[in-house]
Protein backbone atom coordinates (compact mmCIF):
# COMPACT_ATOMS: atom_id res chain seq x y z
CA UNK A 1 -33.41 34.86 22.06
CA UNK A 2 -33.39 36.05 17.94
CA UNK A 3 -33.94 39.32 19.43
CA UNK A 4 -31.16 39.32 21.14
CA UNK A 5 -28.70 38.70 17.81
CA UNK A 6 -29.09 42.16 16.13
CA UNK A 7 -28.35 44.04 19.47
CA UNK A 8 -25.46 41.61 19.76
CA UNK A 9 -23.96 42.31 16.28
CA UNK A 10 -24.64 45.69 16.92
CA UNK A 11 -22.71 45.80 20.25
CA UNK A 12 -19.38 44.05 18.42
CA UNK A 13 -19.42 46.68 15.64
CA UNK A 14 -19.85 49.06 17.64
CA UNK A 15 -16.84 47.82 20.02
CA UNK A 16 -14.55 47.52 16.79
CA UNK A 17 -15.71 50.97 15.97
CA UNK A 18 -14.71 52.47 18.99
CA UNK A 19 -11.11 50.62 18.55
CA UNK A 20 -10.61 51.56 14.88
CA UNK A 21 -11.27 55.49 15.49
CA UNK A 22 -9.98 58.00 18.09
CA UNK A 23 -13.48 59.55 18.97
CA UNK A 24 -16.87 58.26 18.06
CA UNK A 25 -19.83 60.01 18.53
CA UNK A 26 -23.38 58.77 19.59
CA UNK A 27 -24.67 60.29 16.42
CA UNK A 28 -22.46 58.78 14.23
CA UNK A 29 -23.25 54.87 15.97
CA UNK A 30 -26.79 55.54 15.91
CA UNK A 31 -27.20 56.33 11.94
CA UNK A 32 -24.67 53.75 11.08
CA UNK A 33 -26.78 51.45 13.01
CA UNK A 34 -30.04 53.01 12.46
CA UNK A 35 -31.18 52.91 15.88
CA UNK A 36 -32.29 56.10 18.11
CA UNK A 37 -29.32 58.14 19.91
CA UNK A 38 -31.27 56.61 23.32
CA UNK A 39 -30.43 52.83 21.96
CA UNK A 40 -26.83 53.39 21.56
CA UNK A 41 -26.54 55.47 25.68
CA UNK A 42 -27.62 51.50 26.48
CA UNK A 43 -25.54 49.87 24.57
CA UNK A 44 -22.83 52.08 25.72
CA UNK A 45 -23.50 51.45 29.22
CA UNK A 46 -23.93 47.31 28.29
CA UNK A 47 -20.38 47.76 27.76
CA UNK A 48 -19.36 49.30 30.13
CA UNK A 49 -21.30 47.14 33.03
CA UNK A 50 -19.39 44.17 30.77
CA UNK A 51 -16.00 45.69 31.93
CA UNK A 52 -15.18 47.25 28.50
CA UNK A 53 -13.02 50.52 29.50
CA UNK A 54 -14.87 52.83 27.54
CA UNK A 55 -14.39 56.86 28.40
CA UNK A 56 -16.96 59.58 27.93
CA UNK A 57 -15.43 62.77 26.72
CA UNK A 58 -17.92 65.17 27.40
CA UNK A 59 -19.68 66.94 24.26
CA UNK A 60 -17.31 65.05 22.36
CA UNK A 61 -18.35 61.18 21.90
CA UNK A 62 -16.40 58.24 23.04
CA UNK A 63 -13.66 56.54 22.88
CA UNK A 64 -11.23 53.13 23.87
CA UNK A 65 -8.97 53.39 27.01
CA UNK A 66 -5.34 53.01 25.75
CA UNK A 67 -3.98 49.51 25.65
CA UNK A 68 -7.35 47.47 25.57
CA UNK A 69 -7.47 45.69 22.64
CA UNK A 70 -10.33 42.93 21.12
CA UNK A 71 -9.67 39.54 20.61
CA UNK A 72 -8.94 38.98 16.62
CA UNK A 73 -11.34 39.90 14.23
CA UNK A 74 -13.40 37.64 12.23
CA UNK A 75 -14.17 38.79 8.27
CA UNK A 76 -17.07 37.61 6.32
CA UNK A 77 -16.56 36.03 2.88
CA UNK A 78 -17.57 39.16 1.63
CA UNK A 79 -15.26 41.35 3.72
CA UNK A 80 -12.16 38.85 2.96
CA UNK A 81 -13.05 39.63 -0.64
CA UNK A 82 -13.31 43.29 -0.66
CA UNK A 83 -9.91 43.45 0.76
CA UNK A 84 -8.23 41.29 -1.72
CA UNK A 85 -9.49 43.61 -4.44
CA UNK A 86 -8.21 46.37 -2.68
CA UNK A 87 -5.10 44.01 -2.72
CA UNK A 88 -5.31 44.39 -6.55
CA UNK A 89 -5.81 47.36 -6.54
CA UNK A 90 -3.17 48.71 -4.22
CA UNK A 91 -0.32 46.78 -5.76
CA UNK A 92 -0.93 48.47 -8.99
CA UNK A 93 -0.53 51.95 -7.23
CA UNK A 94 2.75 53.89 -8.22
CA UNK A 95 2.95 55.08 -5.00
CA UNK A 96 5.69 52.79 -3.29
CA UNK A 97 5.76 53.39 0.25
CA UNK A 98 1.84 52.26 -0.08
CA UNK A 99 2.71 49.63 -1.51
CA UNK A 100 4.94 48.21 1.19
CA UNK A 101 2.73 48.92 4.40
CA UNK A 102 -0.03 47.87 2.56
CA UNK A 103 1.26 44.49 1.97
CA UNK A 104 2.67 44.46 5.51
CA UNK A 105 -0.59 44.99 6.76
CA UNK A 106 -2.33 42.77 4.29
CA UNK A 107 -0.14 40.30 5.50
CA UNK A 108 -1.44 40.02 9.23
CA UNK A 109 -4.85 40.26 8.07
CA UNK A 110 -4.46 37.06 5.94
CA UNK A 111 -2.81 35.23 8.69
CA UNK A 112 -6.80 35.57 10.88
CA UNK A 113 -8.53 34.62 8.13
CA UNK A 114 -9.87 31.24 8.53
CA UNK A 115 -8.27 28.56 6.23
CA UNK A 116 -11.30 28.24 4.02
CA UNK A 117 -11.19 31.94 2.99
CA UNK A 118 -7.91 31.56 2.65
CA UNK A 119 -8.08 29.27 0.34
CA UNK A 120 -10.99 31.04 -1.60
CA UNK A 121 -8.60 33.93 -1.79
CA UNK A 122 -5.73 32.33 -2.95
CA UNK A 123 -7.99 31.07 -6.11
CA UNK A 124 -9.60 34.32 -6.82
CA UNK A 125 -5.90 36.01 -6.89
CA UNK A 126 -5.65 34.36 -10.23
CA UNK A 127 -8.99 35.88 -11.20
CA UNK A 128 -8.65 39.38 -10.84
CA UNK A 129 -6.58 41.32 -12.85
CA UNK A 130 -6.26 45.50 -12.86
CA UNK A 131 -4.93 46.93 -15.45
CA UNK A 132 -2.67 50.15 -15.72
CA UNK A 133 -2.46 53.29 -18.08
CA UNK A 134 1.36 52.82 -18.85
CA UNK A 135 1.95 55.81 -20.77
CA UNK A 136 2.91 57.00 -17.79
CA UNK A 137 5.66 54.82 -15.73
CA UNK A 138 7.14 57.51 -13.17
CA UNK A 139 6.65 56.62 -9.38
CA UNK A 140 6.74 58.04 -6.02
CA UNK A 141 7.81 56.46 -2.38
CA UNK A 142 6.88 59.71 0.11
CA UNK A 143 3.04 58.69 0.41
CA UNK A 144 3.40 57.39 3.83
CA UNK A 145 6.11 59.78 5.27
CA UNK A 146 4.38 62.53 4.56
CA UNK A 147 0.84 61.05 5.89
CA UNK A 148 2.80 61.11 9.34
CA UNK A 149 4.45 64.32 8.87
CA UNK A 150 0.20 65.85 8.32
CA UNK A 151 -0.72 63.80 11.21
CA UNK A 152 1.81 65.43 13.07
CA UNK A 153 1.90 68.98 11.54
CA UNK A 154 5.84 68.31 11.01
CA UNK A 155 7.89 70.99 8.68
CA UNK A 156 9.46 69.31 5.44
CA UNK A 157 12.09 70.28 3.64
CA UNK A 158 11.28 69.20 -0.17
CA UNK A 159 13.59 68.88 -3.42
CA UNK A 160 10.76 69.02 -6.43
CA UNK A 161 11.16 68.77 -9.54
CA UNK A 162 8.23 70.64 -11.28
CA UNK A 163 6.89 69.42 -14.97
CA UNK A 164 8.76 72.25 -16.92
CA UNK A 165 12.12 70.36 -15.24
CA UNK A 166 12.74 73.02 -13.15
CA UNK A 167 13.91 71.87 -9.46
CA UNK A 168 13.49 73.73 -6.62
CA UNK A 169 14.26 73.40 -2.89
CA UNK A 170 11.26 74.31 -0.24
CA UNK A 171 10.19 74.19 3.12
CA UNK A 172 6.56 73.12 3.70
CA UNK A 173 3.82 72.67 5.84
CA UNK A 174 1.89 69.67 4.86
CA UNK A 175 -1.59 70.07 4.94
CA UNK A 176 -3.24 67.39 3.04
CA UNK A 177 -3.36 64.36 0.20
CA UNK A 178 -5.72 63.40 -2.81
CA UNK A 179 -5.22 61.29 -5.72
CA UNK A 180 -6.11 61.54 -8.95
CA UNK A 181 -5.56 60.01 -12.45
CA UNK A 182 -2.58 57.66 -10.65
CA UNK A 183 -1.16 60.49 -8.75
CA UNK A 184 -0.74 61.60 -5.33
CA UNK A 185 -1.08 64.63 -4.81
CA UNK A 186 -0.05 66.76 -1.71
CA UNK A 187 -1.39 70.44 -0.85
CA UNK A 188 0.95 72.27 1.65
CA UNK A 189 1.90 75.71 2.52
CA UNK A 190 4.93 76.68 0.69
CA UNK A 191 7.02 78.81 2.69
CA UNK A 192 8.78 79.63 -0.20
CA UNK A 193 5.79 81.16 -2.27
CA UNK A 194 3.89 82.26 1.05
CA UNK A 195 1.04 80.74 -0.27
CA UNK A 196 -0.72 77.00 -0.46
CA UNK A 197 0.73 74.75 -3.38
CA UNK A 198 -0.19 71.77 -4.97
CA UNK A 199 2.99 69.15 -5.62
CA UNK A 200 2.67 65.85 -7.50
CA UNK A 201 4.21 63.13 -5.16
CA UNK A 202 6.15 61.55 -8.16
CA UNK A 203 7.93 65.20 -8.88
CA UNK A 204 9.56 65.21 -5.34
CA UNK A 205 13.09 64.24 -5.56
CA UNK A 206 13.77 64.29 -2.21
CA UNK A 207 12.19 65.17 1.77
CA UNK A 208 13.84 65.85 5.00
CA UNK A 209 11.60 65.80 7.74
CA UNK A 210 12.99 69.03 10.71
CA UNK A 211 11.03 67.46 13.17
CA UNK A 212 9.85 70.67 14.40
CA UNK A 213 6.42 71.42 13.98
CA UNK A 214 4.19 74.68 12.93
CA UNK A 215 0.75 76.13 13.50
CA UNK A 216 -1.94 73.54 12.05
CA UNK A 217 -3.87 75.77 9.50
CA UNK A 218 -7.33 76.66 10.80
CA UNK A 219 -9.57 75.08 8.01
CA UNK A 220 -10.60 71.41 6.97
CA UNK A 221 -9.54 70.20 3.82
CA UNK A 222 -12.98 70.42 2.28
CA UNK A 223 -13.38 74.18 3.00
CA UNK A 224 -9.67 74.68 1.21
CA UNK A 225 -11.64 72.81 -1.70
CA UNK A 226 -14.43 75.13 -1.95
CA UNK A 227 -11.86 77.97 -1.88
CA UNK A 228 -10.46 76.91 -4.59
CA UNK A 229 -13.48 76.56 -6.27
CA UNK A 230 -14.15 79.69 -5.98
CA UNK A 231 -11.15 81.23 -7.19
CA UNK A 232 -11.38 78.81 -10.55
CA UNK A 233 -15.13 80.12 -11.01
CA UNK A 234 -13.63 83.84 -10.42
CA UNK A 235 -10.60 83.42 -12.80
CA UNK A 236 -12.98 81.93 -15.24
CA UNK A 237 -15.59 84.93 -14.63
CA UNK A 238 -12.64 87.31 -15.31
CA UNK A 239 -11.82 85.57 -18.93
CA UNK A 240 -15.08 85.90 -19.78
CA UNK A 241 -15.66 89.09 -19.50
């Protein structure tokens, strides 16, 4: 029966994995859960044969049948905790469309937490305290709009202001988001300067989503990293010599 446990813990994770991500590959289970590729084919089918409406997409990985959902999650004291630092964390952000959702979500969380964690979060809200660089007080509210707009590869037209004070109107493709020092950051194509720009989200004055959409770019976010990279390393070879 013990035996049984860590193939049954293994089989719930790997049923809220397959709800909390659009594909899933056996791979991917089978190192998180350091068992063999074979092990997690079984436990797939011990799923399925339990009337869980999983679908195979061929040379692809898995994934949940839309509309089936789990009953609600359970969080360990130590999962309960981690979120209520990134709680702290969060609300410190100057990013305030994050801000919102995030609490919004935070909120339904809190309410499956069982009363006892509750209550141990409630006490350790008084015990954690982040503090901010403040020399620096601007904010932004686009975070989240624009997430959808990259999700969606949706044109924006963009009011920014850039640090010299100089404001500009754009059109732009979103591509993608990283923060930094308290910013947010946002790389798109600029249609304006035919080219891929960096913008600051607490420069933009303004967005208007078209809703009409353009080409997604044909690269991942880490391989525009490594181009730029490269161009800094060139720039800097240039100075040099």
């Amino acid at each position: 029966m013990s035996a049984d446990k860590p193939r049954l813990a293994r089989l719930t994770a790997i049923l809220i994995q397959l709800q909390a991500n659009r594909l899933v590959t056996a791979r991917d289970l089978a190192e998180k859960h350091q068992v063999s590729i074979r092990t997690i084919y079984r436990d797939i089918k011990t799923l399925e044969q339990s009337g869980v409406p999983i679908i195979t997409e061929e040379g692809k990985g898995y994934t949940m049948m839309d509309g089936y959902t789990l009953p609600p999650v359970m969080f360990t004291e130590e999962e309960a905790n981690a979120l209520l630092v990134a709680e702290h964390l969060i609300l410190k952000n100057k990013e305030a469309s994050l801000i919102t959702q995030y609490t919004n979500a935070i909120t339904k969380i809190k309410s499956v937490l069982k009363s006892s964690q509750r209550d141990q979060i409630e006490f350790l809200t008084k015990r954690i305290y982040v503090r901010n660089n403040l020399e620096e007080e601007k904010t932004s509210n686009y975070l989240i709009q624009i997430q959808s707009c990259i999700a969606n590869f949706e044109l924006v037209n963009m009011s920014y202001k850039s640090l010299e004070d100089i404001v500009t109107d754009r059109i732009i493709e979103p591509f993608a988001l990283y923060t930094t020092q308290e910013n947010w950051i946002l790389i798109a194509f600029c249609r304006k300067r035919n080219d891929f720009r960096s913008f600051r989200l607490d420069c933009i004055q303004n967005i208007q989503r078209l809703h009409s959409c353009f080409e997604p770019h044909p690269m991942t976010l880490q391989e525009y990293m490594e181009e730029c990279k490269r161009k800094t390393s060139n720039a800097a070879l240039e100075v040099s010599s």
